[in-house]
C-alpha atoms as a PDB file:
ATOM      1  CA  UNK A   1     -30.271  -0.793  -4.186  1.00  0.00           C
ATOM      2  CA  UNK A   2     -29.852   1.305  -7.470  1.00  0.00           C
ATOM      3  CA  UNK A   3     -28.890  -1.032  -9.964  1.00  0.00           C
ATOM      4  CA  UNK A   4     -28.109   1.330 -12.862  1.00  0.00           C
ATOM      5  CA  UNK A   5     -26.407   4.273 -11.043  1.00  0.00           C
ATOM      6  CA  UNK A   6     -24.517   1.346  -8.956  1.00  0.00           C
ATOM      7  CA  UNK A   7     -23.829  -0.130 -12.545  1.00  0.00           C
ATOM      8  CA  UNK A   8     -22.539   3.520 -14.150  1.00  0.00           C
ATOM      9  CA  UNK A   9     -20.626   4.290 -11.080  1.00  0.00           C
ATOM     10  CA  UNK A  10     -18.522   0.787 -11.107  1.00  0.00           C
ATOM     11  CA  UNK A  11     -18.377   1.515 -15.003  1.00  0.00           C
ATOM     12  CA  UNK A  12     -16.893   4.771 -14.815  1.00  0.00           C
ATOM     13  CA  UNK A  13     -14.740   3.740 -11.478  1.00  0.00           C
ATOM     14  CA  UNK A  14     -13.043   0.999 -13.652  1.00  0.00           C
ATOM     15  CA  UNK A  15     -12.515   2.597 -16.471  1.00  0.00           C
ATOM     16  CA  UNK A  16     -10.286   5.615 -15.009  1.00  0.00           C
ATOM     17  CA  UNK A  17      -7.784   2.991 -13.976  1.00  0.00           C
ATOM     18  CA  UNK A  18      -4.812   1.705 -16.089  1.00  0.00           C
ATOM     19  CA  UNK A  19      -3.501  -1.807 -15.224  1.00  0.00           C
ATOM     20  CA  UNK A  20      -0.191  -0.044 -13.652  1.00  0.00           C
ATOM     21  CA  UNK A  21      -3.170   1.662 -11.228  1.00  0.00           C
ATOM     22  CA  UNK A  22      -3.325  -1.424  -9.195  1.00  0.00           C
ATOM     23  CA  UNK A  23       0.015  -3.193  -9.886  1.00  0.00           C
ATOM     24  CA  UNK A  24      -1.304  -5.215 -12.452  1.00  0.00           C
ATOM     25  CA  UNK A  25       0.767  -5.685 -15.849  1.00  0.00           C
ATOM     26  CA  UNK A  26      -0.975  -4.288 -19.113  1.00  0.00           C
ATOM     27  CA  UNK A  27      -0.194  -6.826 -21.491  1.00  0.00           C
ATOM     28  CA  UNK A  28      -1.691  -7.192 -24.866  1.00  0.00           C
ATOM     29  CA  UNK A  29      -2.587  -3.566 -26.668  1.00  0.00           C
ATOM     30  CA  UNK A  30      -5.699  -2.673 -25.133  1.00  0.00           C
ATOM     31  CA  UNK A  31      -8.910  -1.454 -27.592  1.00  0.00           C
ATOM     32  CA  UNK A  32     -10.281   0.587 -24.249  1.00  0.00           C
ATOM     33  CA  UNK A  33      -9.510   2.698 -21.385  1.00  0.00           C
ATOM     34  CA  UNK A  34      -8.918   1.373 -18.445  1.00  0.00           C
ATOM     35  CA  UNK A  35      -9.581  -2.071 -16.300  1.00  0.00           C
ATOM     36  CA  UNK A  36     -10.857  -5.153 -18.188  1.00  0.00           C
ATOM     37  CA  UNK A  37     -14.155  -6.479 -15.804  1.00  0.00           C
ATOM     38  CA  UNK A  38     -12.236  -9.667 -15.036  1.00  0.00           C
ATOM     39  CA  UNK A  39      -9.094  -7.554 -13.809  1.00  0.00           C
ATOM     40  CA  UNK A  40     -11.798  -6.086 -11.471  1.00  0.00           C
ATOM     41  CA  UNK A  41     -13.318  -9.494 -10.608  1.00  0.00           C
ATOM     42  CA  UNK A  42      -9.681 -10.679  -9.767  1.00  0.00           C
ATOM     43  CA  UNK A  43      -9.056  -7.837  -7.550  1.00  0.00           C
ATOM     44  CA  UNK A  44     -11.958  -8.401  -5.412  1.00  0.00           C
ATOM     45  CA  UNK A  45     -12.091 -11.942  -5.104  1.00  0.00           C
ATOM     46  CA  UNK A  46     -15.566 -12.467  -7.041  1.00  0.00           C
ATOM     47  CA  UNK A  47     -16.144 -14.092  -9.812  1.00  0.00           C
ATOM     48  CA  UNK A  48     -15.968 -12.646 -13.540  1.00  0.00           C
ATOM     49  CA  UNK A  49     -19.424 -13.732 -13.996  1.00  0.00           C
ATOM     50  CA  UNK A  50     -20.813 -11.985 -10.597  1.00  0.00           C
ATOM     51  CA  UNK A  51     -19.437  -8.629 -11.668  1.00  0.00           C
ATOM     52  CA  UNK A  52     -20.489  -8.194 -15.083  1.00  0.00           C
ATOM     53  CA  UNK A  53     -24.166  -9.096 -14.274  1.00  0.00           C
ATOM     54  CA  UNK A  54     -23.322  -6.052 -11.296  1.00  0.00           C
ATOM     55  CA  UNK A  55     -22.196  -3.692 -14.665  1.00  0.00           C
ATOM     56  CA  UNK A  56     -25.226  -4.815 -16.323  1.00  0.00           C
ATOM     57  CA  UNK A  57     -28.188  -4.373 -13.688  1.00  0.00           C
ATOM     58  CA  UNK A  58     -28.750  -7.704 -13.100  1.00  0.00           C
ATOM     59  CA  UNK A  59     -26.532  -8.407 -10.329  1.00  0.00           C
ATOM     60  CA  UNK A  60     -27.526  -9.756  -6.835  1.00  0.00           C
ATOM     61  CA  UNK A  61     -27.252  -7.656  -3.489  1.00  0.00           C
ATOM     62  CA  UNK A  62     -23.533  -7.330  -3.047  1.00  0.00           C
ATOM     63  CA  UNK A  63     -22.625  -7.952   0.636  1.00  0.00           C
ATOM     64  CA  UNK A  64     -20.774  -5.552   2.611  1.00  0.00           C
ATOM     65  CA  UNK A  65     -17.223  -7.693   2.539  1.00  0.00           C
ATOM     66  CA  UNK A  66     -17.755  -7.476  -1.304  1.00  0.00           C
ATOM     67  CA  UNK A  67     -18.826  -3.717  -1.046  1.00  0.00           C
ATOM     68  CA  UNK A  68     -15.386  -3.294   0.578  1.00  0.00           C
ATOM     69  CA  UNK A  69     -13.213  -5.364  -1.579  1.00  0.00           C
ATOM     70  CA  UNK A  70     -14.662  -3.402  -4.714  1.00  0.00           C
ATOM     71  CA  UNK A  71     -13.903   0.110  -2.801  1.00  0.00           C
ATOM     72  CA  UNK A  72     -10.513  -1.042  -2.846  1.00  0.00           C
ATOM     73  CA  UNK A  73     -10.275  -2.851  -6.243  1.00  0.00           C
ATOM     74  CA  UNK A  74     -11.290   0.451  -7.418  1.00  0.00           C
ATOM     75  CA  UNK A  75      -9.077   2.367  -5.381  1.00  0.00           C
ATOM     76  CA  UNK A  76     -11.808   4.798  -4.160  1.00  0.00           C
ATOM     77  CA  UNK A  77     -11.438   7.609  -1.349  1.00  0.00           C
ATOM     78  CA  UNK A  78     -13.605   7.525   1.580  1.00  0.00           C
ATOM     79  CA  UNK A  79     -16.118   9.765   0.112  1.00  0.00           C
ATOM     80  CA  UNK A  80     -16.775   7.724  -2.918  1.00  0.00           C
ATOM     81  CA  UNK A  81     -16.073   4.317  -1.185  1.00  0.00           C
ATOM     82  CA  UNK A  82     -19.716   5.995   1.116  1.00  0.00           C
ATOM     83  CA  UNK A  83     -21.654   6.800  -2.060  1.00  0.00           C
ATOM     84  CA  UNK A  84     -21.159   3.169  -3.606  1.00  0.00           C
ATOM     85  CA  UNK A  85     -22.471   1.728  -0.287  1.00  0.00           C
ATOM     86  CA  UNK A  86     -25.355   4.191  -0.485  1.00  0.00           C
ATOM     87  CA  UNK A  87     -26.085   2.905  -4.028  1.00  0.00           C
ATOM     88  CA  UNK A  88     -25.722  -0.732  -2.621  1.00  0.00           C
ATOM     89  CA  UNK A  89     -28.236   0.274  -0.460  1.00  0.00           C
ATOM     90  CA  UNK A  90     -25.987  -0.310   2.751  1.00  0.00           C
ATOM     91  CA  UNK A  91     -24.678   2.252   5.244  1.00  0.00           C
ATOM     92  CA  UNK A  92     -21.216   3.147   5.152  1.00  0.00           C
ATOM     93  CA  UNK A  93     -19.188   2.346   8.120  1.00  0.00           C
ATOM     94  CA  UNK A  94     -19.674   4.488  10.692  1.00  0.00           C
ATOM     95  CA  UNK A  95     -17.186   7.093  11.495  1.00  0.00           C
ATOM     96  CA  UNK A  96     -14.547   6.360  14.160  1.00  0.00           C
ATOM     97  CA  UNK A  97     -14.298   2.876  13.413  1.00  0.00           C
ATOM     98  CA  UNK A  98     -12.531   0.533  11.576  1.00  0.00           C
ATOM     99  CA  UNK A  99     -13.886  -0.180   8.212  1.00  0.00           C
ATOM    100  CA  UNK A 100     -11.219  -2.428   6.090  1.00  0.00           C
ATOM    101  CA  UNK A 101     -10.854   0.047   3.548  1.00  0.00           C
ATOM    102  CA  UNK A 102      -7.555   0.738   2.495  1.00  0.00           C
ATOM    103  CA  UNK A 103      -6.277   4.303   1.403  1.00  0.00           C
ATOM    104  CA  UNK A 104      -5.710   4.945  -2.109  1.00  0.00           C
ATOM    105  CA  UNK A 105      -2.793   6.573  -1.647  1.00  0.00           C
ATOM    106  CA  UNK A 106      -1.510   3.589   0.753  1.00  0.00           C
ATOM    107  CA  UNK A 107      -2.257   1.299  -2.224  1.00  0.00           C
ATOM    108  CA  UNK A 108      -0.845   3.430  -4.719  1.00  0.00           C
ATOM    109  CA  UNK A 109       2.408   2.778  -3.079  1.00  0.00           C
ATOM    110  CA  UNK A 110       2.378  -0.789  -2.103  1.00  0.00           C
ATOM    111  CA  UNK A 111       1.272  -1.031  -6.315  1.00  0.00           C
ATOM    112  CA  UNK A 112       4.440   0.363  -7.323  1.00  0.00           C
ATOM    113  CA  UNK A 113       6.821  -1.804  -4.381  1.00  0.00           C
ATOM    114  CA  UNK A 114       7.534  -5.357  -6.316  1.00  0.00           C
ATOM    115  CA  UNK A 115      11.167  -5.842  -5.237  1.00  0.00           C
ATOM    116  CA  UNK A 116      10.860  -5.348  -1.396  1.00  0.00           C
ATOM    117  CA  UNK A 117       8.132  -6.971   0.880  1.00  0.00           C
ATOM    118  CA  UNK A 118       5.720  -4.435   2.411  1.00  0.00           C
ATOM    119  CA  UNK A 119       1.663  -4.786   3.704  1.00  0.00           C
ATOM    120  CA  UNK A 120      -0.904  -2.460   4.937  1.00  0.00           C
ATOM    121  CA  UNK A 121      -2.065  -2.902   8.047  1.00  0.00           C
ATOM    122  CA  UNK A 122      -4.940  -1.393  10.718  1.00  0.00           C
ATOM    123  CA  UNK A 123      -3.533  -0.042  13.495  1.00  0.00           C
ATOM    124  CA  UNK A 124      -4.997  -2.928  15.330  1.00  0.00           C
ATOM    125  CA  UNK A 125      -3.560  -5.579  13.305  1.00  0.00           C
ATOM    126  CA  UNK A 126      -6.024  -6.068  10.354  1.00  0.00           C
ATOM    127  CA  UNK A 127      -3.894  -7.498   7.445  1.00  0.00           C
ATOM    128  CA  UNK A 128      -5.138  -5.151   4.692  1.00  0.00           C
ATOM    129  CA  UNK A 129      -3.633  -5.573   1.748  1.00  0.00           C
ATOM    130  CA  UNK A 130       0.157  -7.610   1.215  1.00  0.00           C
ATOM    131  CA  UNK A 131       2.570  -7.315  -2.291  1.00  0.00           C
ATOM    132  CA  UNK A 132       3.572 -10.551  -3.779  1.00  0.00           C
ATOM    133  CA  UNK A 133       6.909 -10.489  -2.004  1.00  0.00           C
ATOM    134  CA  UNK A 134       5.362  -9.945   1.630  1.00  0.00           C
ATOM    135  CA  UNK A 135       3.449 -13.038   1.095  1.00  0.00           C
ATOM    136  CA  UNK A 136       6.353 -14.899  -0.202  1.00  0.00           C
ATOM    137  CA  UNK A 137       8.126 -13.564   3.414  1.00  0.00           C
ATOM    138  CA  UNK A 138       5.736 -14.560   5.630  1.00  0.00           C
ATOM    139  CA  UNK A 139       2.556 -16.004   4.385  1.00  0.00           C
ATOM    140  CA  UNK A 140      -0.537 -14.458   2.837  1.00  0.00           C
ATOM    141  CA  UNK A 141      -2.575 -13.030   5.581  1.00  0.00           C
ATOM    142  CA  UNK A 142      -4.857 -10.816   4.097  1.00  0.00           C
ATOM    143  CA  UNK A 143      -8.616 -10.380   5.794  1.00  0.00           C
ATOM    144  CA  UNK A 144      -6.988 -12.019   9.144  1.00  0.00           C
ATOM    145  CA  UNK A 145      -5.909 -10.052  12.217  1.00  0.00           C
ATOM    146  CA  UNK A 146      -2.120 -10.627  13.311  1.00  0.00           C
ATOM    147  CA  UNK A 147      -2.401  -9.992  16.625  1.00  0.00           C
ATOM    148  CA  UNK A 148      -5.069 -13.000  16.608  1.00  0.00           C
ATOM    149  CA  UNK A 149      -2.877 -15.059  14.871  1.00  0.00           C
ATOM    150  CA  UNK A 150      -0.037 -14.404  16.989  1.00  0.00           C
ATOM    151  CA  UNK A 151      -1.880 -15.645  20.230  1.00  0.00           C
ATOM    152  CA  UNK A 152      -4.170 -18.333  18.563  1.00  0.00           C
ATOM    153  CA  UNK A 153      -2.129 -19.867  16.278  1.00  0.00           C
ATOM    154  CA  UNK A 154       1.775 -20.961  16.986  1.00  0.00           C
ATOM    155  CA  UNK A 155       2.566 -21.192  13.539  1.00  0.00           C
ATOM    156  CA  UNK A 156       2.689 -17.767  13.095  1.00  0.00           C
ATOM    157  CA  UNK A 157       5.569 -17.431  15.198  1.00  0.00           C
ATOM    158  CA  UNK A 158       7.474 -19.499  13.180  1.00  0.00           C
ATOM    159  CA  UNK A 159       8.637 -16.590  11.130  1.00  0.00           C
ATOM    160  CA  UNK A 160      10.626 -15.069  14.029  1.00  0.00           C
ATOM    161  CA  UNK A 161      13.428 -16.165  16.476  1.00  0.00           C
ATOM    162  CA  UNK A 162      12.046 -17.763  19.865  1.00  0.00           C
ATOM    163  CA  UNK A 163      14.121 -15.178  21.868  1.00  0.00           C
ATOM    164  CA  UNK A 164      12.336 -12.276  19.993  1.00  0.00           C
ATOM    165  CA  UNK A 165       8.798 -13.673  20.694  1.00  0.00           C
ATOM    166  CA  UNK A 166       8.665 -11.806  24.531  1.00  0.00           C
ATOM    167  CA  UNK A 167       8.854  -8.653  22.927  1.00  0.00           C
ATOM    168  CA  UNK A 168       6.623  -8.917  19.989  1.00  0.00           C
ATOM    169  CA  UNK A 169       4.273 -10.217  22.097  1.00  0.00           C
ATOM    170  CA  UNK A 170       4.650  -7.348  24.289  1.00  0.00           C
ATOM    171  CA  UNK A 171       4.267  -4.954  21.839  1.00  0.00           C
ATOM    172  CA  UNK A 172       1.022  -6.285  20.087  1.00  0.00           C
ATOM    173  CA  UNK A 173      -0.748  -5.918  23.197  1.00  0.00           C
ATOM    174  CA  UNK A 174       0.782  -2.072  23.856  1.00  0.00           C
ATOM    175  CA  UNK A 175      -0.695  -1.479  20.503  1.00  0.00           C
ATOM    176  CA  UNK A 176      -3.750  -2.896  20.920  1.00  0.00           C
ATOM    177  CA  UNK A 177      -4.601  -1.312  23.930  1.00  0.00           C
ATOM    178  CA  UNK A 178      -3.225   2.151  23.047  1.00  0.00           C
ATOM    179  CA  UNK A 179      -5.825   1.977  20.214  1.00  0.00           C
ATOM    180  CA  UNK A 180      -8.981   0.335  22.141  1.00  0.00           C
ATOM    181  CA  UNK A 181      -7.964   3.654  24.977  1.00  0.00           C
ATOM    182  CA  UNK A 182      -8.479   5.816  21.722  1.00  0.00           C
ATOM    183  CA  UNK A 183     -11.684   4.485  20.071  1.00  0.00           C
ATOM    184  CA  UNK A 184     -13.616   3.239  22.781  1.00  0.00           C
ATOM    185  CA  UNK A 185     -16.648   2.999  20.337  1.00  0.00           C
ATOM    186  CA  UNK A 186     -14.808   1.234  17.950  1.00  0.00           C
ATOM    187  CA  UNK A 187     -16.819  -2.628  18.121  1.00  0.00           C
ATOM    188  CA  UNK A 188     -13.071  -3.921  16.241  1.00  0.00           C
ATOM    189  CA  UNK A 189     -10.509  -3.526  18.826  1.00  0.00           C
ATOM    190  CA  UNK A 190     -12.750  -4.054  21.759  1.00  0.00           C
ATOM    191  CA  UNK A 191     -14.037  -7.607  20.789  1.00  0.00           C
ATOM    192  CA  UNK A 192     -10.953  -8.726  19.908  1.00  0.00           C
ATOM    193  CA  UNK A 193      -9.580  -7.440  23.199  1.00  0.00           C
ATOM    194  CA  UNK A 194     -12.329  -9.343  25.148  1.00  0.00           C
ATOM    195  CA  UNK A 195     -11.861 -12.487  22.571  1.00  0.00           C
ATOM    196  CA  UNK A 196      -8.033 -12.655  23.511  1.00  0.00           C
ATOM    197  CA  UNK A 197      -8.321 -12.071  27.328  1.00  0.00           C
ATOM    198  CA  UNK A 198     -10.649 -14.626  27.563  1.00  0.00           C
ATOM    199  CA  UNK A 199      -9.070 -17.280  25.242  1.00  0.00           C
ATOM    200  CA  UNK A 200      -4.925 -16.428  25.631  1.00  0.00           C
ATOM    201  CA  UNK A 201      -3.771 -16.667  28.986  1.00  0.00           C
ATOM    202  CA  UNK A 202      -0.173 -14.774  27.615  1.00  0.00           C
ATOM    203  CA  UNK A 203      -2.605 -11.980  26.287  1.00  0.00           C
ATOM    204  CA  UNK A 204      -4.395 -11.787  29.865  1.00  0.00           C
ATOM    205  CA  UNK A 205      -1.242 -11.497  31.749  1.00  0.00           C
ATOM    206  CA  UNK A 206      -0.026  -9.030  29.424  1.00  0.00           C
ATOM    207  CA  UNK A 207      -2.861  -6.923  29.533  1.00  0.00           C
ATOM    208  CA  UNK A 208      -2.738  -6.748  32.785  1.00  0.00           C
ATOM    209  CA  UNK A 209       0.814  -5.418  32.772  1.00  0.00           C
ATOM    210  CA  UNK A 210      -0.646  -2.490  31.290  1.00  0.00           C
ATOM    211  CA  UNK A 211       2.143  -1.460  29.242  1.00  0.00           C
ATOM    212  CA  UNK A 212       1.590   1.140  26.386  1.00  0.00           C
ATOM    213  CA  UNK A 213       4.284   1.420  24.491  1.00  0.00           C
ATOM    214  CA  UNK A 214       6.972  -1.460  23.856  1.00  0.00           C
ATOM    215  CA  UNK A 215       9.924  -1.064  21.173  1.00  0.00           C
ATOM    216  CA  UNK A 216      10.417  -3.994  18.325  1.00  0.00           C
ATOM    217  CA  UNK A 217      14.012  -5.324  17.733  1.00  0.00           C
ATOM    218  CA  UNK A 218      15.964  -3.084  14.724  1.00  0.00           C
ATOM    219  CA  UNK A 219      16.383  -4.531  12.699  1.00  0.00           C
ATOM    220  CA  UNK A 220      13.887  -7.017  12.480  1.00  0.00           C
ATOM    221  CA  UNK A 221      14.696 -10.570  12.219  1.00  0.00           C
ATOM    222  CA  UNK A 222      12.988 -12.882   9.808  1.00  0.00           C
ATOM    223  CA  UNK A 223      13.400 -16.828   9.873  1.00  0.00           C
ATOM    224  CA  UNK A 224      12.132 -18.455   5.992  1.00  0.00           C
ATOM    225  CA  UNK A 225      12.502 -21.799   5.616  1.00  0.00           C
ATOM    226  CA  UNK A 226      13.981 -21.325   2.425  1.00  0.00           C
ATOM    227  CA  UNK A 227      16.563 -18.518   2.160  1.00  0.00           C
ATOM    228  CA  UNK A 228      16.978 -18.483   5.766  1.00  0.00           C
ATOM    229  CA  UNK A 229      17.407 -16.209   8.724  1.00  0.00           C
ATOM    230  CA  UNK A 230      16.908 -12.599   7.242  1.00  0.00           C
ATOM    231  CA  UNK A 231      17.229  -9.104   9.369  1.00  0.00           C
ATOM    232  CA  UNK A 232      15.481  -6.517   7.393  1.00  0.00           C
ATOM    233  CA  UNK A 233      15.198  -2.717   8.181  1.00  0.00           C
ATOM    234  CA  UNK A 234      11.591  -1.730   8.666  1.00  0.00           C
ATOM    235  CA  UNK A 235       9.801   1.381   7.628  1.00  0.00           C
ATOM    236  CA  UNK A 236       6.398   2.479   8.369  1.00  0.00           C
ATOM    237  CA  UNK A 237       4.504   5.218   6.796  1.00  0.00           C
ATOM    238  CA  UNK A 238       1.068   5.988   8.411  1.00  0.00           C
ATOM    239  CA  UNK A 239      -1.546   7.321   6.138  1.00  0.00           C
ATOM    240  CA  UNK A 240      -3.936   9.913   6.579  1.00  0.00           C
ATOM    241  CA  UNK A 241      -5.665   9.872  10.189  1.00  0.00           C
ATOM    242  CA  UNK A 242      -3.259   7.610  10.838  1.00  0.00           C
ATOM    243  CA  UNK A 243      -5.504   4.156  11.860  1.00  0.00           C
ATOM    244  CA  UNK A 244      -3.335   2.733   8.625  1.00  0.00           C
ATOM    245  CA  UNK A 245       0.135   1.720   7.908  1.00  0.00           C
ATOM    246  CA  UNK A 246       2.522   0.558   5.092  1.00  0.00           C
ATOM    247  CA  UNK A 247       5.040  -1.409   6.218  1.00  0.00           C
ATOM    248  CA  UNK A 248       7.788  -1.901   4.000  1.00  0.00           C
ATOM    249  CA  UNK A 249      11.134  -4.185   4.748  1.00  0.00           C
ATOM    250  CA  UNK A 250      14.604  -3.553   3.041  1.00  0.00           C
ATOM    251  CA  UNK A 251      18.246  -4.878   3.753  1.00  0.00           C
ATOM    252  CA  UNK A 252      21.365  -3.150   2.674  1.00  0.00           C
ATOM    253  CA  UNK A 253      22.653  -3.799  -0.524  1.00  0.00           C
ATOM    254  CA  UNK A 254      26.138  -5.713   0.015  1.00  0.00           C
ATOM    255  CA  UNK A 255      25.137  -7.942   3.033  1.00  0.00           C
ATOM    256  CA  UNK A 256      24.428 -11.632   3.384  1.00  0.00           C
ATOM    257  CA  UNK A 257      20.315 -11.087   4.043  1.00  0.00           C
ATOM    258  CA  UNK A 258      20.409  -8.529   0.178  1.00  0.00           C
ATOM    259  CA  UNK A 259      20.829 -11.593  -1.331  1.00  0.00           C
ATOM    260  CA  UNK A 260      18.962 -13.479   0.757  1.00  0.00           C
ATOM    261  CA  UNK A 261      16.027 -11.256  -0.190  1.00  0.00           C
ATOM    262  CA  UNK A 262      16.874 -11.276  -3.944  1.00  0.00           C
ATOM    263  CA  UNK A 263      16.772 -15.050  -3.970  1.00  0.00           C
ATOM    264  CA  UNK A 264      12.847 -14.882  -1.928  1.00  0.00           C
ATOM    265  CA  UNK A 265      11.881 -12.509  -5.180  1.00  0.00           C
ATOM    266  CA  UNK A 266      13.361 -14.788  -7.659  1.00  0.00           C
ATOM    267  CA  UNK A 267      11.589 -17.618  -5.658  1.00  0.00           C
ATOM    268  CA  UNK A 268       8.408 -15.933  -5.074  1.00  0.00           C
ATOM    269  CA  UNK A 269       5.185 -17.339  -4.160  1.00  0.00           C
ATOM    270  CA  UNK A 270       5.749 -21.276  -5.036  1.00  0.00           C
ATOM    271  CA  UNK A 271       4.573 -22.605  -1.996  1.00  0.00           C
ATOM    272  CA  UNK A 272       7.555 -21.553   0.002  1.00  0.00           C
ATOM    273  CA  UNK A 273       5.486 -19.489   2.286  1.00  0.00           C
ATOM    274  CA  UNK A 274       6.465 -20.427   5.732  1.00  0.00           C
ATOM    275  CA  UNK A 275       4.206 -23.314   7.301  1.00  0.00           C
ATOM    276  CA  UNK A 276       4.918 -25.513  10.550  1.00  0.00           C
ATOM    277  CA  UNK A 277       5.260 -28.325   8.146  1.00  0.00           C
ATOM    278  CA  UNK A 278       8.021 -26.838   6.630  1.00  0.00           C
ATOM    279  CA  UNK A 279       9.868 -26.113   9.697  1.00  0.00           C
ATOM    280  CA  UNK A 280       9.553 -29.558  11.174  1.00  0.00           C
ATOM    281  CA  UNK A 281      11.128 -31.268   7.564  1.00  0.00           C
END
């Protein structure tokens, strides 16, 4: 581990970065360029404390999770995202697989999108990164696998209609195996393959189907607790290499689910996220 370039290089990374950068609000006049350390620390999920001793040499070993979460704090490309882990004294991920690290450009946009809900996902279901009002939609899923969720854990199908859950189901596992077919190396996709064959009967059955490519329902339906049932166009732009996608949902301005979907911004994140305790009240 080199402590002081590791400390210059987080330095320099934060200080390129306005507020606005990473969807944060600027606030007060600022005496200095860029991020503030605890804006950094917030971003990453460490503590305030943790980071600056990082900045000032004294820091302990960062793990690789927190290695990750900084790369994308910082909003680094691949090839500097590899040269902090080298300076951590860690390997980067290996080509060809998954590592968790989001796309600047991916994040750039999903920065920028605060009226409409939209996440960033791994093309096998890795919950990368979600705005406020995708967690206010469905929940805040980030460093969990929906595809896991969706055969572990029933409350996750809460948030759509029972007579849509053949087909999502269906189409998780088309994905899933269209991707393990692709990276065969990748450890990611093949564990949880062998985790959910072995522990979801559904997911075995499917699998054995062998179906590649299954079609969502268009418009997608959405049912919150709250504001109600909600069917939302979906767009998905892939990023580069195309293992990552932003999902964003709309709905026409003029129509019953528009306002539904102004009222979930208004609303926002006080504990309205869907839960099976609040569809059982």
């Amino acid at each position: 581990m080199n402590r002081a370039e590791l400390a210059d290089f987080l330095r320099r990374s934060r200080t390129r970065l306005s507020p606005s950068d990473v969807g944060l609000s600027a606030g007060p006049r600022r005496r200095t360029p860029g991020l503030r350390r605890e804006e950094v620390a917030r971003l990453t999920g460490m503590s305030t404390d943790y980071y600056t001793r990082l900045e000032q040499r004294r820091g302990s070993h960062p793990s690789r999770q927190m290695l990750t979460a900084l790369a994308r704090a910082l909003r680094l490309t691949d090839a500097e995202r590899d040269h902090l882990f080298h300076l951590a004294g860690e390997e980067p991920p290996r080509s060809g697989t998954s590592s968790g690290h989001v796309r600047p450009g991916l994040l750039m946009i999903l920065d920028r999108l605060h009226d409409l809900p939209a996440s960033v996902y791994s093309d096998w279901g890795e919950v990368l990164a979600q705005n406020t009002m995708s967690m206010a939609l469905s929940g805040d899923f980030v460093g969990s696998n929906l595809i896991r969720r969706w055969f572990t854990d029933p409350a996750t199908r809460l948030i759509a209609p029972p007579e849509h859950h053949g087909t999502h189901s269906r189409a998780h596992v088309a994905g899933l195996r269209a991707v393990a077919a692709a990276r065969p190396d990748d450890p990611g996709p093949a564990a949880l393959v062998a985790e959910l064959r072995s522990g979801s009967a559904e997911f075995e059955e499917l699998w054995r189907a062998h179906d590649v490519v299954v079609r969502r329902p268009s418009p997608k339906r959405f049912v919150h607790p709250v504001v109600g049932i909600l069917d939302l166009d979906c767009e998905v732009l892939l990023g580069d290499g195309h293992d990552q996608e932003l999902i964003v949902h709309s709905a026409r301005p003029g129509t019953e689910t528009y306002e539904r979907l102004e009222l979930l911004r208004v609303i926002g994140l006080q504990d309205l996220a869907p839960s099976a305790d609040s569809y059982d009240a």
